[in-house]
Protein backbone atom coordinates (compact mmCIF):
# COMPACT_ATOMS: atom_id res chain seq x y z
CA UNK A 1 65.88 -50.64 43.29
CA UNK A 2 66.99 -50.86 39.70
CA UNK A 3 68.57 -54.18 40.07
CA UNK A 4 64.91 -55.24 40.37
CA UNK A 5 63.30 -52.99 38.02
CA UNK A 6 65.67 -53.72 35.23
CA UNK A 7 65.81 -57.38 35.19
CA UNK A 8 61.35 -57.09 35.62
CA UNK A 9 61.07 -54.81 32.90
CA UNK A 10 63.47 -57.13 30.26
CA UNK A 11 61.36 -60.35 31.69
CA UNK A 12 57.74 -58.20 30.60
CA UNK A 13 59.31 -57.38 26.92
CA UNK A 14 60.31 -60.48 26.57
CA UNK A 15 56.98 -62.18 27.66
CA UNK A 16 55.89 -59.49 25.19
CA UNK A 17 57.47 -60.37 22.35
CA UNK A 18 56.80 -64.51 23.15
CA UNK A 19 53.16 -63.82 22.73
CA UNK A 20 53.64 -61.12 19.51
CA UNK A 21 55.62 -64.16 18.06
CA UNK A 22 53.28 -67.02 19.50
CA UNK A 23 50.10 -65.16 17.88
CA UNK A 24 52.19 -64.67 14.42
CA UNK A 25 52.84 -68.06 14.42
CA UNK A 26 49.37 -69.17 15.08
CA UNK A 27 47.43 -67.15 12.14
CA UNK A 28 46.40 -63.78 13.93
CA UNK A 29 47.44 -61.45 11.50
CA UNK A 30 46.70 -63.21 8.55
CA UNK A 31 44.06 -61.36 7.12
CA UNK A 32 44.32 -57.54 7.97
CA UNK A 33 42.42 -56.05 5.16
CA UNK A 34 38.80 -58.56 5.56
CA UNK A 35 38.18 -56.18 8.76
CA UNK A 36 38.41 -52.78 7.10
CA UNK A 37 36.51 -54.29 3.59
CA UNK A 38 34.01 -56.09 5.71
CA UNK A 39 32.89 -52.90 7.79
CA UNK A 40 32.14 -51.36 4.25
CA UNK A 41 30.03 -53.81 2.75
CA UNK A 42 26.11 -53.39 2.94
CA UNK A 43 24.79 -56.94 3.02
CA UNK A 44 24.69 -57.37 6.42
CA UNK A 45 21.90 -57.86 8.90
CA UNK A 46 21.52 -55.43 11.91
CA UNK A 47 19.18 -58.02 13.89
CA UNK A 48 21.18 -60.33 16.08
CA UNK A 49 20.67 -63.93 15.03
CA UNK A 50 19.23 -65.38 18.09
């Protein structure tokens, strides 16, 4: 049973850690303040624009 599990689980954290770096790579995490100044700011419409 572990000669399955083990090789499965290092295949998932390394699938993991492809997309962590693919995401890095393409700009994700450029910008982690904007979110947490954006929800602060008041100018902003509550209507939807339709």
């Amino acid at each position: 049973m572990l000669t399955i599990l083990i090789p499965v689980s290092l295949a998932l954290g390394g699938l993991g850690l492809l997309a962590f770096f693919w995401a890095l790579r393409r700009g994700q995490f450029d910008d982690p303040e904007g979110d947490a100044h954006r929800i602060l700011r008041t100018d902003y419409d509550d209507v939807p624009k339709e």
